[in-house]
N, C-alpha and C. Protein backbone atom coordinates (compact mmCIF):
# COMPACT_ATOMS: atom_id res chain seq x y z
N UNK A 1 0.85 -1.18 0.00
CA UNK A 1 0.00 0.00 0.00
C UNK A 1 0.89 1.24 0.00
N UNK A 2 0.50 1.87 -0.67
CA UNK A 2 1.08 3.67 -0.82
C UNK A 2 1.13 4.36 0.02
N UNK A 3 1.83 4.85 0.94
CA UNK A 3 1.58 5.52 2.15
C UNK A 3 0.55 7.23 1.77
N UNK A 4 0.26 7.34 1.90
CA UNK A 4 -1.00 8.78 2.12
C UNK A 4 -1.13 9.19 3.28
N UNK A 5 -1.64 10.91 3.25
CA UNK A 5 -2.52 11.43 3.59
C UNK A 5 -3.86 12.08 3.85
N UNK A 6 -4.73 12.78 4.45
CA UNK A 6 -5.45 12.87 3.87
C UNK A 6 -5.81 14.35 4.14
N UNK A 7 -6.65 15.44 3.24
CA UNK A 7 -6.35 16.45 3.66
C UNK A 7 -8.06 16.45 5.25
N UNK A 8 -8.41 17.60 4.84
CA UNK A 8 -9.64 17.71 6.12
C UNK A 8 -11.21 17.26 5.17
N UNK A 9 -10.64 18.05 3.76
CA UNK A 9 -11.78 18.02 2.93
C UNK A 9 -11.99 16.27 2.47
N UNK A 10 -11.15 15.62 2.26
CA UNK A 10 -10.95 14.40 2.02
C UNK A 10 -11.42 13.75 3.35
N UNK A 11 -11.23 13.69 3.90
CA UNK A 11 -11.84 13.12 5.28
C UNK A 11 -13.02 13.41 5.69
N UNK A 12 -13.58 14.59 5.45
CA UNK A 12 -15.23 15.10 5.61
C UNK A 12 -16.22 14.25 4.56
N UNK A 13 -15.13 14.07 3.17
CA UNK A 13 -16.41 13.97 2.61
C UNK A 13 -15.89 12.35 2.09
N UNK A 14 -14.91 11.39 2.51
CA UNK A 14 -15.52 9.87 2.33
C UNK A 14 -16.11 9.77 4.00
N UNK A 15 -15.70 10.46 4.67
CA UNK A 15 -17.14 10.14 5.77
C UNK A 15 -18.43 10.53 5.41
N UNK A 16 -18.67 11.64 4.85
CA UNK A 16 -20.45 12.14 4.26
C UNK A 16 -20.77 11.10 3.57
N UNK A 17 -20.09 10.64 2.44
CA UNK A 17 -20.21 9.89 1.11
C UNK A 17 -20.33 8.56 1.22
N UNK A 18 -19.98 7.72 2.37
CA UNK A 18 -19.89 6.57 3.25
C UNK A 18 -18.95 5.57 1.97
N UNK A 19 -17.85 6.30 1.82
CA UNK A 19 -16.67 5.79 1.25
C UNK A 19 -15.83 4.95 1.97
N UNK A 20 -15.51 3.69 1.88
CA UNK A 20 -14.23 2.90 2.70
C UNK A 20 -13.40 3.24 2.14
N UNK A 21 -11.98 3.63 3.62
CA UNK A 21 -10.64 3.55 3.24
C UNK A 21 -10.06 2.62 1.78
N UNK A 22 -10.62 1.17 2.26
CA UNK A 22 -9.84 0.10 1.53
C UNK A 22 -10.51 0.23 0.05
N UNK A 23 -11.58 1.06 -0.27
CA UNK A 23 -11.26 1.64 -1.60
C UNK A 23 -11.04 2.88 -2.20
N UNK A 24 -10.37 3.96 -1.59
CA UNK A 24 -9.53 4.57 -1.86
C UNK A 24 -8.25 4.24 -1.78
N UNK A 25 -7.80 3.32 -0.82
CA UNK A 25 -6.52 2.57 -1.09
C UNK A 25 -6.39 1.66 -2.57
N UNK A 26 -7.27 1.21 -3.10
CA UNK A 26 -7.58 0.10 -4.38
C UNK A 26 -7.33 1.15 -5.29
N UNK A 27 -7.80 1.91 -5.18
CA UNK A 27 -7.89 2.90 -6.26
C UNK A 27 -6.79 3.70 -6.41
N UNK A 28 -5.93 4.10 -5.64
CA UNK A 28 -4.79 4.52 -5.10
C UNK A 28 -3.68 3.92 -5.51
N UNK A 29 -3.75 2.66 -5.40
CA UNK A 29 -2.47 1.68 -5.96
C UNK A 29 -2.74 1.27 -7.10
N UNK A 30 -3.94 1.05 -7.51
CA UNK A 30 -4.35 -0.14 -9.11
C UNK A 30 -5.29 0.67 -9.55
N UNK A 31 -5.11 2.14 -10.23
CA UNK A 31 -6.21 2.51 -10.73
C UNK A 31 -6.42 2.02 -12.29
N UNK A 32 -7.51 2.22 -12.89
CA UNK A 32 -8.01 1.54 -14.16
C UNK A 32 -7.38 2.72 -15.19
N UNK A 33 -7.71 3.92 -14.65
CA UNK A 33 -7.20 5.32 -15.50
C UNK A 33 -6.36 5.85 -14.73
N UNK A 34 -5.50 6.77 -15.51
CA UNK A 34 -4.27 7.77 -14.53
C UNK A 34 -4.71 8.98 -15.26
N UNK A 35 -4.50 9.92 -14.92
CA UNK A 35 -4.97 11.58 -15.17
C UNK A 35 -4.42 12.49 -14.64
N UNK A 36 -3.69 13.34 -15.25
CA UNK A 36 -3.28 14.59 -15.09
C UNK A 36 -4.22 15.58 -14.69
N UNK A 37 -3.97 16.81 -13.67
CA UNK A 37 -5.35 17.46 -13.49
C UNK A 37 -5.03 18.56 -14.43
N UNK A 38 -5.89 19.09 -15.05
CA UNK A 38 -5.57 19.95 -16.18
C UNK A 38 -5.36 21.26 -15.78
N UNK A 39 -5.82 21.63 -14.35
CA UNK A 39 -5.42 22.72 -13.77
C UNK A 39 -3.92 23.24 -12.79
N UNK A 40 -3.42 21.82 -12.52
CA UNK A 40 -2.59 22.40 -11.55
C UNK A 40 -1.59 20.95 -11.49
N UNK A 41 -0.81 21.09 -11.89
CA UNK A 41 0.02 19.70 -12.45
C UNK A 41 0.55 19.47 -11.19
N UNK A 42 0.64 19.79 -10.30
CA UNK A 42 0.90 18.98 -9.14
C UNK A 42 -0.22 17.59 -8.41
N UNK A 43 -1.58 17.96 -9.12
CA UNK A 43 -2.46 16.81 -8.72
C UNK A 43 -2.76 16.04 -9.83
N UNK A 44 -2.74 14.81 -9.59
CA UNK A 44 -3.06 13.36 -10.03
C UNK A 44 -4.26 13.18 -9.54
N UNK A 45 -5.14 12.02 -10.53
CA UNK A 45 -6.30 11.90 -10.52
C UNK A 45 -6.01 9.91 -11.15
N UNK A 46 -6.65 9.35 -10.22
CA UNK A 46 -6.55 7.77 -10.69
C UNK A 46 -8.57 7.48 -10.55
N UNK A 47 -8.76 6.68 -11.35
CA UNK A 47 -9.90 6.25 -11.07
C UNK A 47 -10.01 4.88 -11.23
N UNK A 48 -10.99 4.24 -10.63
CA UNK A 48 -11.07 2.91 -10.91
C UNK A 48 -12.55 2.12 -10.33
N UNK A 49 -13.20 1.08 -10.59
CA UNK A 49 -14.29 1.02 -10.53
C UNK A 49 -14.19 -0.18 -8.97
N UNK A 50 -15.69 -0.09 -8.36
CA UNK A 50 -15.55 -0.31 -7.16
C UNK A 50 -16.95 -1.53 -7.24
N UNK A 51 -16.35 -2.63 -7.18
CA UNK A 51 -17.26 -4.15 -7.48
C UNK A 51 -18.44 -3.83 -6.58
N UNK A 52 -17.69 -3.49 -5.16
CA UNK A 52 -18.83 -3.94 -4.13
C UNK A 52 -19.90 -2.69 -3.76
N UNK A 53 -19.32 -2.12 -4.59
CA UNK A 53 -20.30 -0.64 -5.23
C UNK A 53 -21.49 -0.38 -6.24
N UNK A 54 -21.66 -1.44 -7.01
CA UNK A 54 -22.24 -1.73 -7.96
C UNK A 54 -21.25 -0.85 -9.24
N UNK A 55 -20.15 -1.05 -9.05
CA UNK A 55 -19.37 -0.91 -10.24
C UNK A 55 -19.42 0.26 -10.39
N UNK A 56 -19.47 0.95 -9.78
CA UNK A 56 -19.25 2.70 -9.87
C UNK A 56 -17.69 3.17 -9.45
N UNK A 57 -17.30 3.88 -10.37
CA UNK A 57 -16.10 5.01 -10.65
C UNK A 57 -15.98 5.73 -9.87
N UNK A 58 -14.65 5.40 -9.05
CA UNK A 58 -14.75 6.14 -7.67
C UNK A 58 -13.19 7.01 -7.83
N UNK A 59 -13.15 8.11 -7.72
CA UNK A 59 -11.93 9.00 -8.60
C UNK A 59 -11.31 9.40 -7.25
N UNK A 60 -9.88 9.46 -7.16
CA UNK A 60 -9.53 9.64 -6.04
C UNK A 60 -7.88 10.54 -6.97
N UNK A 61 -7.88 12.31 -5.94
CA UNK A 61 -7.47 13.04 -6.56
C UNK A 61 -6.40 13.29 -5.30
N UNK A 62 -5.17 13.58 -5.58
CA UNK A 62 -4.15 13.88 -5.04
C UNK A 62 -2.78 14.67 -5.62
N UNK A 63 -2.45 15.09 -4.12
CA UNK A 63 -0.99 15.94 -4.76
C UNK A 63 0.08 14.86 -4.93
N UNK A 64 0.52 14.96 -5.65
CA UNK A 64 1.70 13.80 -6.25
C UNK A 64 2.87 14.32 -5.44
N UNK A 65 3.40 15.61 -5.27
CA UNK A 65 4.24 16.70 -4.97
C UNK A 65 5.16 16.23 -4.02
N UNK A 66 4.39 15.89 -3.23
CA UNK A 66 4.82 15.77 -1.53
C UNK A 66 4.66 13.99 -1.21
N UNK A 67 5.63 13.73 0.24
CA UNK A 67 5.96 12.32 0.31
C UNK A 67 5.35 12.26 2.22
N UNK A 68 4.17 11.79 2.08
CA UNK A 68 3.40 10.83 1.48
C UNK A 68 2.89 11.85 0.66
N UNK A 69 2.43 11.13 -0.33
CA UNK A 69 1.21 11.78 -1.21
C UNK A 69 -0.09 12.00 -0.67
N UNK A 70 -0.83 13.23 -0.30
CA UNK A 70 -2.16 13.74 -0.20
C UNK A 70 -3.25 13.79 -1.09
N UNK A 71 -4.43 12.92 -0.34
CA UNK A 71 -5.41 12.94 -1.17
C UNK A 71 -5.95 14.49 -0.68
N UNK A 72 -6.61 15.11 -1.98
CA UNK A 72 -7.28 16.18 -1.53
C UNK A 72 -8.82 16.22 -1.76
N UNK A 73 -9.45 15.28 -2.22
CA UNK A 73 -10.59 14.92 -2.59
C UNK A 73 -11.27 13.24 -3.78
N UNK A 74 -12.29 12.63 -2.72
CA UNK A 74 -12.91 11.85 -3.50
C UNK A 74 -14.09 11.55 -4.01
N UNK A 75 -14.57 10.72 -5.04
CA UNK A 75 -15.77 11.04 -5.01
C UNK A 75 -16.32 10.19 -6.33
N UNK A 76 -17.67 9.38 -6.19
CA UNK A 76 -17.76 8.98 -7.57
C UNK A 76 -17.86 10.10 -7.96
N UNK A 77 -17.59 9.05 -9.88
CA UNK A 77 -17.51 10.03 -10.46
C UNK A 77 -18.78 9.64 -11.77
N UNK A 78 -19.65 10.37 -11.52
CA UNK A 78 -20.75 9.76 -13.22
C UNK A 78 -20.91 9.83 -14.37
N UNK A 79 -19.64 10.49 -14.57
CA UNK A 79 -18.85 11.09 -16.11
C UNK A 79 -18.12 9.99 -16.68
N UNK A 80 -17.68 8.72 -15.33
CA UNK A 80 -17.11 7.59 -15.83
C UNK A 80 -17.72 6.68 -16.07
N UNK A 81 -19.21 6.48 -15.81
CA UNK A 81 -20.13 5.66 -15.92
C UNK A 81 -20.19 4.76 -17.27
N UNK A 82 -19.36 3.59 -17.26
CA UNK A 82 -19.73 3.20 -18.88
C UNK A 82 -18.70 3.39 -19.28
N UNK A 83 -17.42 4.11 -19.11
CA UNK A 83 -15.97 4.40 -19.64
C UNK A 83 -15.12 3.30 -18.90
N UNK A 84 -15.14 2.64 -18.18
CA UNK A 84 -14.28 1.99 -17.50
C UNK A 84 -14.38 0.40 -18.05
């Protein structure tokens, strides 16, 4: 596993979102897509689909920058719906 952080916003909202750690970790290490963020090249964007989810695209966005790497936000995503 990848060592991480997480920021406050990342932590507020896979608790709102009733997101498990162990798939932002899945997604984190083995994503299906890799992505550049088009705004600010210090964040990475991996996505990857989540079985016990009913197969929904769960995008998990981080600063690459820094060691550990920080997630700064997750979240399905329904733009991937069908792309994966």
């Amino acid at each position: 596993m990848r060592p991480y952080d997480l920021s406050k916003h990342a932590r507020d909202v896979i608790s709102a979102r009733q997101i498990e750690l162990a798939w932002v970790e899945q997604v984190l290490d083995s994503p299906e897509v890799v992505e550049a963020d088009r705004d600010d090249p210090e964040l990475m964007h991996h996505v990857g689909r989540i079985k016990r989810h009913g197969d929904r695209a769960l995008r998990v966005v981080f600063n690459k920058s820094v060691n550990p790497v920080r997630i700064v936000t997750v979240y399905f995503d329904r733009k991937m719906k069908g792309r994966l």
